[in-house]
C-alpha atoms as a PDB file:
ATOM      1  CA  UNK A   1       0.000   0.000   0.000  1.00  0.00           C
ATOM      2  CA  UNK A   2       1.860   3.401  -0.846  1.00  0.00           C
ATOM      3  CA  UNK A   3      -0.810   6.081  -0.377  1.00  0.00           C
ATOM      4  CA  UNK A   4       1.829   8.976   0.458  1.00  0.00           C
ATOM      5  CA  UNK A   5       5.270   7.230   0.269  1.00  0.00           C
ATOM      6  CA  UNK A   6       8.268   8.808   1.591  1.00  0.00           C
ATOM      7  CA  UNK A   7      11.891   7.927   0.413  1.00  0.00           C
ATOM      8  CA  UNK A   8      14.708   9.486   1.970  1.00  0.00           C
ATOM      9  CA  UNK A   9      17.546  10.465  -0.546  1.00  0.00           C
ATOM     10  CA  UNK A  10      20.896  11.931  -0.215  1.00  0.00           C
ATOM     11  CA  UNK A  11      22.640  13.240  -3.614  1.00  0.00           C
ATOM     12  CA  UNK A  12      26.808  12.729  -3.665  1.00  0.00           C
ATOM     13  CA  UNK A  13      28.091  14.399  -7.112  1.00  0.00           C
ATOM     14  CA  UNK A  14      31.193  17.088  -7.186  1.00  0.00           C
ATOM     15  CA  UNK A  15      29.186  19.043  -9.677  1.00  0.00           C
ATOM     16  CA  UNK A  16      26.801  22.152  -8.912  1.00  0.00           C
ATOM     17  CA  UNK A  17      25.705  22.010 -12.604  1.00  0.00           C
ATOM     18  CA  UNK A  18      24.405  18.369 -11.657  1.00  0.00           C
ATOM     19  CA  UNK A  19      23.745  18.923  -7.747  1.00  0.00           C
ATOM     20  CA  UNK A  20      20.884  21.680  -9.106  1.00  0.00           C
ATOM     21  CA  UNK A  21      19.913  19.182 -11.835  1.00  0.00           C
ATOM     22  CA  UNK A  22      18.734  15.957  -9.100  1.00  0.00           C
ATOM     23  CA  UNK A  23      18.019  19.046  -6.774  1.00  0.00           C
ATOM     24  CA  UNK A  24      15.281  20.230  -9.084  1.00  0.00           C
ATOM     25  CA  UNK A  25      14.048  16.808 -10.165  1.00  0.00           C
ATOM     26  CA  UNK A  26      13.652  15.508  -6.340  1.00  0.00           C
ATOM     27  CA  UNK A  27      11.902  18.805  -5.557  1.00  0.00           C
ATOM     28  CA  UNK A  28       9.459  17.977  -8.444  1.00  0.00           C
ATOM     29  CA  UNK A  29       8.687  14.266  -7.068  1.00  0.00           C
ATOM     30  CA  UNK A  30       6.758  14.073  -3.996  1.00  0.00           C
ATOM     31  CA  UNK A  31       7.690  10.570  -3.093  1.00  0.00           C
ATOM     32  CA  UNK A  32      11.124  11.719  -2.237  1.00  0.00           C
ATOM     33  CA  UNK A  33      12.282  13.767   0.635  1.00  0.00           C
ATOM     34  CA  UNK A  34      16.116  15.267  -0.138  1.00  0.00           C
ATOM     35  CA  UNK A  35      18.064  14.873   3.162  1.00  0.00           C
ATOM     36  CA  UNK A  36      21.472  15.943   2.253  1.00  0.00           C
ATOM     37  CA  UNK A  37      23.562  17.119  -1.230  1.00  0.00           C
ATOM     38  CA  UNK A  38      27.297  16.165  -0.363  1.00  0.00           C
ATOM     39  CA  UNK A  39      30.304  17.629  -2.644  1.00  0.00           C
ATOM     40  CA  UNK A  40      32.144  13.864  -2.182  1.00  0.00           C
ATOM     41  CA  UNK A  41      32.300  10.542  -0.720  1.00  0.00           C
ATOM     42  CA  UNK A  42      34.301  11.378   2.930  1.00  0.00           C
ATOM     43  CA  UNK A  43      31.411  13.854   3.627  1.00  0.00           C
ATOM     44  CA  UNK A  44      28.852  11.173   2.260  1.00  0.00           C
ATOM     45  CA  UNK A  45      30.234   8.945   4.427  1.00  0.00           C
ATOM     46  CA  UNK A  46      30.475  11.059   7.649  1.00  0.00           C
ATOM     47  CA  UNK A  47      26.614  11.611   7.072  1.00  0.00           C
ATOM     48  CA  UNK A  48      25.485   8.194   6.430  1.00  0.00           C
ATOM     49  CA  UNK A  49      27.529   6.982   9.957  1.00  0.00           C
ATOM     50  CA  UNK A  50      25.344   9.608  12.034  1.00  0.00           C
ATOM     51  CA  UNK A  51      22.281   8.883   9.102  1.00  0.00           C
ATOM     52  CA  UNK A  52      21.272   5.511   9.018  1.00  0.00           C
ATOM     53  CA  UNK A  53      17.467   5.950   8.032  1.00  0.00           C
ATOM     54  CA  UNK A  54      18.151   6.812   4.233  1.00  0.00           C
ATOM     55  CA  UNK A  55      16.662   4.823   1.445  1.00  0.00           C
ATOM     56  CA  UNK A  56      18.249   5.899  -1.673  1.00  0.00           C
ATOM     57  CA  UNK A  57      21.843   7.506  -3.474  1.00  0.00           C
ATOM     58  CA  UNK A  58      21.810   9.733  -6.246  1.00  0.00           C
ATOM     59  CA  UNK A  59      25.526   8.462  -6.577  1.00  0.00           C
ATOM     60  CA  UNK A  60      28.348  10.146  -9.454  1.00  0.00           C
ATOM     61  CA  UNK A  61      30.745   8.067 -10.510  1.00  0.00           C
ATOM     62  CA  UNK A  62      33.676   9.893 -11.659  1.00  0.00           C
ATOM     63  CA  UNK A  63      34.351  12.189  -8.393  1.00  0.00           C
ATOM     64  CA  UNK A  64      38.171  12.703  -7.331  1.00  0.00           C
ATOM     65  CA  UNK A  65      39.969  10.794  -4.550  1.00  0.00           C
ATOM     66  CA  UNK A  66      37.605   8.326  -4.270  1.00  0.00           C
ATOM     67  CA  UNK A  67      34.808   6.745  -7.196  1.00  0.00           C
ATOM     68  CA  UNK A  68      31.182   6.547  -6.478  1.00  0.00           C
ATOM     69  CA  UNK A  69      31.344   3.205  -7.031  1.00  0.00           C
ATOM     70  CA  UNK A  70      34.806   2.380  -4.831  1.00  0.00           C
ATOM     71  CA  UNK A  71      32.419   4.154  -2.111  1.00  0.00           C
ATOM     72  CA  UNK A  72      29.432   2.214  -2.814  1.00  0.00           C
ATOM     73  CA  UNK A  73      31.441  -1.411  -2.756  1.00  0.00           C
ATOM     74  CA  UNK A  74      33.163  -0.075   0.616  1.00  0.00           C
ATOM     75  CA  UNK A  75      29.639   0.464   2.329  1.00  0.00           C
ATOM     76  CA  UNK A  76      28.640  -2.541   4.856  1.00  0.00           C
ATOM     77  CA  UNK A  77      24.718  -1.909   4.827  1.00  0.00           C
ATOM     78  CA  UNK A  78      24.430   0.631   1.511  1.00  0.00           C
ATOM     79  CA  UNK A  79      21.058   1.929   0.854  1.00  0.00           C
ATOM     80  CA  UNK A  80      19.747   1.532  -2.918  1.00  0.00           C
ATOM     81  CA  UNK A  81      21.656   3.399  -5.289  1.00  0.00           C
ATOM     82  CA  UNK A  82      21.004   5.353  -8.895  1.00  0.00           C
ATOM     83  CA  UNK A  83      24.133   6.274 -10.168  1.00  0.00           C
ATOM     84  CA  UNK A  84      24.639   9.326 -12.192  1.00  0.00           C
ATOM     85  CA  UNK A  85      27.576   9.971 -14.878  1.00  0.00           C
ATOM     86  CA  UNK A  86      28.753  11.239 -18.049  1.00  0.00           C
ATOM     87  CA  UNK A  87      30.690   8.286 -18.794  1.00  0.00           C
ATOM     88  CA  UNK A  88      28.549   5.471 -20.224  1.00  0.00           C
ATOM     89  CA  UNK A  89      31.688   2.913 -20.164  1.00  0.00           C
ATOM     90  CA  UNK A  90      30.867   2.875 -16.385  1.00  0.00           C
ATOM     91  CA  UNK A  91      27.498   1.348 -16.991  1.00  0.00           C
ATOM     92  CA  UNK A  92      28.461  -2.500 -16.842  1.00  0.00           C
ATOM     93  CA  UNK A  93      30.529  -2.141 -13.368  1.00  0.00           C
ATOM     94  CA  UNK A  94      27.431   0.402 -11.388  1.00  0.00           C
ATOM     95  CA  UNK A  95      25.020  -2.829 -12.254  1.00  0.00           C
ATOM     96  CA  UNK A  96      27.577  -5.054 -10.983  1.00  0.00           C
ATOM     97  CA  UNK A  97      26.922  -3.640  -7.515  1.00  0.00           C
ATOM     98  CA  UNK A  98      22.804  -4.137  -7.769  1.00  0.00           C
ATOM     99  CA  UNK A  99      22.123  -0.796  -8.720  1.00  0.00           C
ATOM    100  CA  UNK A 100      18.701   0.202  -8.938  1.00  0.00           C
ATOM    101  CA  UNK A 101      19.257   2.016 -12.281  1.00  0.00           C
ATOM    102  CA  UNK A 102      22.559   4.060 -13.915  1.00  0.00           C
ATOM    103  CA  UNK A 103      21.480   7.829 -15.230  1.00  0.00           C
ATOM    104  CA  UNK A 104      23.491   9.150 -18.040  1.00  0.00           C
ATOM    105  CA  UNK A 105      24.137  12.642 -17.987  1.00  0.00           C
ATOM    106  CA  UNK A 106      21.955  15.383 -19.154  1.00  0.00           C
ATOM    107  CA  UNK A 107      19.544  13.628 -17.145  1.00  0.00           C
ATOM    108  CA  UNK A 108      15.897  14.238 -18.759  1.00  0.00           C
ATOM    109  CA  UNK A 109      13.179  14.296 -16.314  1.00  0.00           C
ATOM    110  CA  UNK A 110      11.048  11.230 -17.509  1.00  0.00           C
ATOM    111  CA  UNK A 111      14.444   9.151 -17.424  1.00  0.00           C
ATOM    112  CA  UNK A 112      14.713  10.088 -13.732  1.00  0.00           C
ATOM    113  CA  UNK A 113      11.181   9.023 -12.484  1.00  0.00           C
ATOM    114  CA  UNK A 114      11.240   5.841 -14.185  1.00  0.00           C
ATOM    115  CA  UNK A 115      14.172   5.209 -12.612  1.00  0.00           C
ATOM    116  CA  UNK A 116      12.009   6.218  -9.192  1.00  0.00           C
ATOM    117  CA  UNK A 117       9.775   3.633  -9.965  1.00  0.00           C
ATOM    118  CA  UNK A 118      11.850   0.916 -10.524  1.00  0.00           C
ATOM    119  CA  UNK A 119      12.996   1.608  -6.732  1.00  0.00           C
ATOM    120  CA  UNK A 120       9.508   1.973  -5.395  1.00  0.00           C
ATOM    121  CA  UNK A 121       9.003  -1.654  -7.197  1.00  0.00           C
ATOM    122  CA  UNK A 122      12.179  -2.953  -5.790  1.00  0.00           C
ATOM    123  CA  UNK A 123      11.211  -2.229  -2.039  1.00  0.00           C
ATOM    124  CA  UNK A 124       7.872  -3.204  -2.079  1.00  0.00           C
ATOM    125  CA  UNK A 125       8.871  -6.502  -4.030  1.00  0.00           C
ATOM    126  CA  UNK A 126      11.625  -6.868  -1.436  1.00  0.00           C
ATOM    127  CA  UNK A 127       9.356  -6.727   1.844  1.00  0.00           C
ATOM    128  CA  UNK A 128       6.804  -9.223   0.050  1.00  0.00           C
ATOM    129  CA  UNK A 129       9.107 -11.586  -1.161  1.00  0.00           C
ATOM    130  CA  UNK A 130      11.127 -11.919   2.277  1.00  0.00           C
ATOM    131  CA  UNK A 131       8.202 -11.830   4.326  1.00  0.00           C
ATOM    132  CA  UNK A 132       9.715  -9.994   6.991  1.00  0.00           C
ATOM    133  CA  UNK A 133      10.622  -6.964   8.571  1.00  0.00           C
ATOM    134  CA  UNK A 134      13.802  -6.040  10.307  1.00  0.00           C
ATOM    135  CA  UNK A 135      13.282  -3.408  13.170  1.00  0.00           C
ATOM    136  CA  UNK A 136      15.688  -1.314  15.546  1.00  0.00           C
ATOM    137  CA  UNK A 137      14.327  -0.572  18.817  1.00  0.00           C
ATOM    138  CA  UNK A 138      16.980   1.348  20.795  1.00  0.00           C
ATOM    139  CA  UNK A 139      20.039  -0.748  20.067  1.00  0.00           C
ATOM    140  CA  UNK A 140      18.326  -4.151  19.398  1.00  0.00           C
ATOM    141  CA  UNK A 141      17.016  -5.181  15.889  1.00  0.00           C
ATOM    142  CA  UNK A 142      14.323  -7.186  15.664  1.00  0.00           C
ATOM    143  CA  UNK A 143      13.133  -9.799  13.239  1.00  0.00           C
ATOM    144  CA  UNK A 144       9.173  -9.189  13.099  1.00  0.00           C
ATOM    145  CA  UNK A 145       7.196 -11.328  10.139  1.00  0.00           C
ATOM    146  CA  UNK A 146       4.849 -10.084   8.926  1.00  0.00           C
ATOM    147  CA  UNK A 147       2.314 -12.563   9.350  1.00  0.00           C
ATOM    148  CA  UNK A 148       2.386 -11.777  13.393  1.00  0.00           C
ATOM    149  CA  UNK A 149       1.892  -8.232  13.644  1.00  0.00           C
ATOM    150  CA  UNK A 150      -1.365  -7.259  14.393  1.00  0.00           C
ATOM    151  CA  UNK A 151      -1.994  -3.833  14.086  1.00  0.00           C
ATOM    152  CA  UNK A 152       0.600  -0.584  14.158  1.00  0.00           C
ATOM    153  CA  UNK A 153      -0.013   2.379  15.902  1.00  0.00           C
ATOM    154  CA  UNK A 154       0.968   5.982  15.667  1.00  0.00           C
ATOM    155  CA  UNK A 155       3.763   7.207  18.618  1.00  0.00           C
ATOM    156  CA  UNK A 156       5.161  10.641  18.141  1.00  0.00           C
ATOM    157  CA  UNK A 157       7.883  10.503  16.048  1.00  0.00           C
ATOM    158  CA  UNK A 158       8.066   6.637  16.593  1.00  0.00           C
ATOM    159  CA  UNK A 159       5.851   4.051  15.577  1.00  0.00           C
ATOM    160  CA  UNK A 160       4.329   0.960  17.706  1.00  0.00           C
ATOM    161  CA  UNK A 161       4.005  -2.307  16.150  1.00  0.00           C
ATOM    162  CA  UNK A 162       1.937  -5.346  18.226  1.00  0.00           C
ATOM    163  CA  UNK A 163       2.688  -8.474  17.270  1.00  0.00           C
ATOM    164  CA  UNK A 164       0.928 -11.475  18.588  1.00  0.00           C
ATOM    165  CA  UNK A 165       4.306 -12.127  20.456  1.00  0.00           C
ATOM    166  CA  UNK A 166       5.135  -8.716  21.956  1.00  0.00           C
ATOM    167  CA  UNK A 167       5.263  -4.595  21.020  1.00  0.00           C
ATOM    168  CA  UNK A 168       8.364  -2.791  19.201  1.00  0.00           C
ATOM    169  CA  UNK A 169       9.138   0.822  19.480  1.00  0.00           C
ATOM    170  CA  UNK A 170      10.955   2.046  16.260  1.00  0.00           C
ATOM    171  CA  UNK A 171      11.711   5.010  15.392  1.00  0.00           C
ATOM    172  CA  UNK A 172      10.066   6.257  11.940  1.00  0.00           C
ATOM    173  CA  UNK A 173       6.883   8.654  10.587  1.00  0.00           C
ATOM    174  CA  UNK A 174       3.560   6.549  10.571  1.00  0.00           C
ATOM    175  CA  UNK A 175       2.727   7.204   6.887  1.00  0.00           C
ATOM    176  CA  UNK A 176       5.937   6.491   6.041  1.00  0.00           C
ATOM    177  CA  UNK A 177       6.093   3.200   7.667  1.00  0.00           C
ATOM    178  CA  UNK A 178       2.776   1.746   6.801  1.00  0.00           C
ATOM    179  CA  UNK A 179       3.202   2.481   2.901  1.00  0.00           C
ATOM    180  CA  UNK A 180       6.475  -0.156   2.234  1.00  0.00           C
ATOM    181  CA  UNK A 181       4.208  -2.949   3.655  1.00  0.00           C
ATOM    182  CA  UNK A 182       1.820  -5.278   1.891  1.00  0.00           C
ATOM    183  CA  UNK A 183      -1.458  -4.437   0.120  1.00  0.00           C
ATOM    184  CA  UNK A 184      -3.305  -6.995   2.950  1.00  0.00           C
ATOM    185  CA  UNK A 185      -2.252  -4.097   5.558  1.00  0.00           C
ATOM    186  CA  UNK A 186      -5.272  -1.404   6.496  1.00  0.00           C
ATOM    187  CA  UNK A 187      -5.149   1.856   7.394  1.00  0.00           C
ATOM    188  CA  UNK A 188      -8.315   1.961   9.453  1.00  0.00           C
ATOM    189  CA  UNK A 189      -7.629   5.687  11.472  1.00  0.00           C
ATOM    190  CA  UNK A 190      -4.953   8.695  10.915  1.00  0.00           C
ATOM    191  CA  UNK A 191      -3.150   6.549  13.957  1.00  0.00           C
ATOM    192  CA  UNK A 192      -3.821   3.041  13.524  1.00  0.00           C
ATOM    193  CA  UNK A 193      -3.063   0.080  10.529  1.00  0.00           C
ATOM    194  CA  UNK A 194      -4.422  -3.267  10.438  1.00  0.00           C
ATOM    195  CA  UNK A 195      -3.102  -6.846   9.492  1.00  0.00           C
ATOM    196  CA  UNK A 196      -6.304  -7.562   7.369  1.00  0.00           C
ATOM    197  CA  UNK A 197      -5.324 -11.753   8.521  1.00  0.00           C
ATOM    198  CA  UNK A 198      -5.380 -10.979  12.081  1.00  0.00           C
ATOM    199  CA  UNK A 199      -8.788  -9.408  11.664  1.00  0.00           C
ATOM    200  CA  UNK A 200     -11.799 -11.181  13.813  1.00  0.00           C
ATOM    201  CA  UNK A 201     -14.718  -8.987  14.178  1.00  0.00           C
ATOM    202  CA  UNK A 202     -15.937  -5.486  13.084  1.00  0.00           C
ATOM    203  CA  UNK A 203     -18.030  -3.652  15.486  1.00  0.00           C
ATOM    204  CA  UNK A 204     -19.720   0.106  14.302  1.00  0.00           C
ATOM    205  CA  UNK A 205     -16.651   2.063  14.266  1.00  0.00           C
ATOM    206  CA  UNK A 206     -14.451  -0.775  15.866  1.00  0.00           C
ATOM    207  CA  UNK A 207     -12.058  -3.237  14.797  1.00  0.00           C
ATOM    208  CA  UNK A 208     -11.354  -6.338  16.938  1.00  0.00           C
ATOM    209  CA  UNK A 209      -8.137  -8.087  16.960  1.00  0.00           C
ATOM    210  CA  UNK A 210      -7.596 -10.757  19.927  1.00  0.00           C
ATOM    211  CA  UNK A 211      -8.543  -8.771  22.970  1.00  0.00           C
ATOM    212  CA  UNK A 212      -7.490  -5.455  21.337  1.00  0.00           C
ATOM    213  CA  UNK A 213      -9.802  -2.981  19.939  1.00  0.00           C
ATOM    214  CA  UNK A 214      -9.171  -0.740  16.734  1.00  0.00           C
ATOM    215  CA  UNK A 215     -11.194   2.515  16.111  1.00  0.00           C
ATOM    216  CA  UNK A 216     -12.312   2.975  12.576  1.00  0.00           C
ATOM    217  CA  UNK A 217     -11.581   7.237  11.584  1.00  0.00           C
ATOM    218  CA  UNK A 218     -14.707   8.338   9.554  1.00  0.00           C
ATOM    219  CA  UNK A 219     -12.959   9.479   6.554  1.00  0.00           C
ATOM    220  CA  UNK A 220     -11.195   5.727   6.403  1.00  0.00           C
ATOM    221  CA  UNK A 221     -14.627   4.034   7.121  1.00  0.00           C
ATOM    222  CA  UNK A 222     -15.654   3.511   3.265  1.00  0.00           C
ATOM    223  CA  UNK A 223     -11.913   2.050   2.499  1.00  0.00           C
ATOM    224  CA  UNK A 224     -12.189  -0.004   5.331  1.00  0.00           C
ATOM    225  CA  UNK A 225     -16.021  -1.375   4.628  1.00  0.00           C
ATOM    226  CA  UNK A 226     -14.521  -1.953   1.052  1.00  0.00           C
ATOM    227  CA  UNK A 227     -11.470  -4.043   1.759  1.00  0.00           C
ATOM    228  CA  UNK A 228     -13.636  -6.042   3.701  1.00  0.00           C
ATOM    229  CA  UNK A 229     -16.055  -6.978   1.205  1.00  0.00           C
ATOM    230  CA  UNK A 230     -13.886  -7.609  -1.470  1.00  0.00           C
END
C-alpha cells in the first residue's frame, strides 16, 4: 500500500551544474524527501555513519579521490543506489553492484522518475518476497514477520508495532512506515493500521483483533467497509 510514500535520498556528485539538476528533479517528485547534497564521498560517508534511516543515493561516478562506485562497494549496509555519470563505459561495473538504475548525464526528467519507480518496485517486491521486517528498537534489531503483527499504531515521532508475540518501538513517521508494507495491511484511522489476517470482528466504528480494539476514523470508514467486502 503506498498512499503517500516517503523515500529518503541523499545526492553525492562534485558538480553544482548536476547537484541543481537531481536538486530540481527531487523537488518535483513528492515521493522523495532530499536529506542531504554532499560535494564527495568522505562527507557522504560522515553523514550516512550519524544517518542511518536513508533509502536511496543519487551516486556520481567519476568524483576525485575516491569513485562513487569504490564508495558504494566499501559500504557494509548501503542503501539503494542510482548512479549518475557522463561516462557510459561505467554502466556495466554500477550494475555489478545491484544498482537500482545508472542515469546518463543530461539527465531528462522522464528518465529520472522511471528510474524512481523501478525503486519503489524494488522495495515493495523486497518486503513481500522476504516476508519480513527487520526493526531497531533502541540498540536491538528485531526480526518481526509479517504474518504476526497485528496492528501498528501511531507514537510521536516513533511508531508501535503489536505483534501477537510482543510490542516494538521504532523510530520512523507513521505514513511512512505503513506504505512499504503489503497491500493486505489497512489503514483503518490517521493513527492506527491493520493486518487484514489478524482481523476477527468489526463492530460500528471498531475493529477487533484478539482482545485489542481498533477505532475505525470516519474518513477511512468507506476504504475499510470496502477491503472487507472484497
Amino acid at each position: 500500500m503506498r498512499t503517500n510514500p516517503s523515500i529518503s535520498c541523499i545526492i553525492i556528485d562534485d558538480e553544482p551544474s548536476s547537484q541543481n539538476v537531481l536538486k530540481h528533479f527531487i523537488n518535483e517528485t513528492p515521493v522523495l524527501d532530499l536529506k542531504k547534497v554532499c560535494n564527495n564521498a568522505f562527507e557522504a560517508f560522515k553523514f550516512l555513519q550519524l544517518n542511518q534511516n536513508i533509502d536511496l543515493i543519487f551516486l556520481d561516478i567519476n568524483m576525485p579521490k575516491l569513485t562513487g562506485l569504490d564508495f558504494y562497494k566499501s559500504l557494509q549496509n548501503p542503501p539503494r543506489v542510482i548512479f549518475t555519470t557522463a561516462y557510459p563505459q561505467y554502466a556495466v561495473e554500477g550494475f555489478e553492484v545491484n544498482a537500482v538504475d545508472y542515469l546518463l548525464k543530461p539527465i531528462a526528467y522522464n528518465r529520472f522518475l522511471t528510474a524512481i519507480n523501478k525503486v519503489i518496485s524494488s522495495e515493495e517486491d523486497s518486503i513481500v518476497k522476504k516476508g519480513f521486517l527487520i526493526l531497531k528498537e533502541n540498540k536491538s534489531l528485531h526480526k518481526v514477520h509479517l504474518k504476526d503483527i497485528l496492528y501498528i499504531e501511531a507514537y510521536g515521532d516513533y511508531v508501535k508495532i503489536h505483534t501477537i508475540h510482543k510490542t516494538i518501538i521504532t523510530h520512523s513517521t507513521f505514513s511512512s512506515f505503513i506504505d512499504n508494507l503489503p497491500s493486505y495491511f489497512l489503514r483503518t484511522h490517521k493513527s492506527f493500521c491493520i493486518n487484514l489476517h489478524q482481523l476477527d470482528q468489526l463492530n460500528g466504528n471498531q475493529i477487533q483483533i484478539n482482545e485489542y480494539k481498533i477505532p475505525i476514523g470516519q474518513t477511512y470508514k468507506q476504504s475499510v467497509l470496502k477491503a472487507l467486502n472484497s
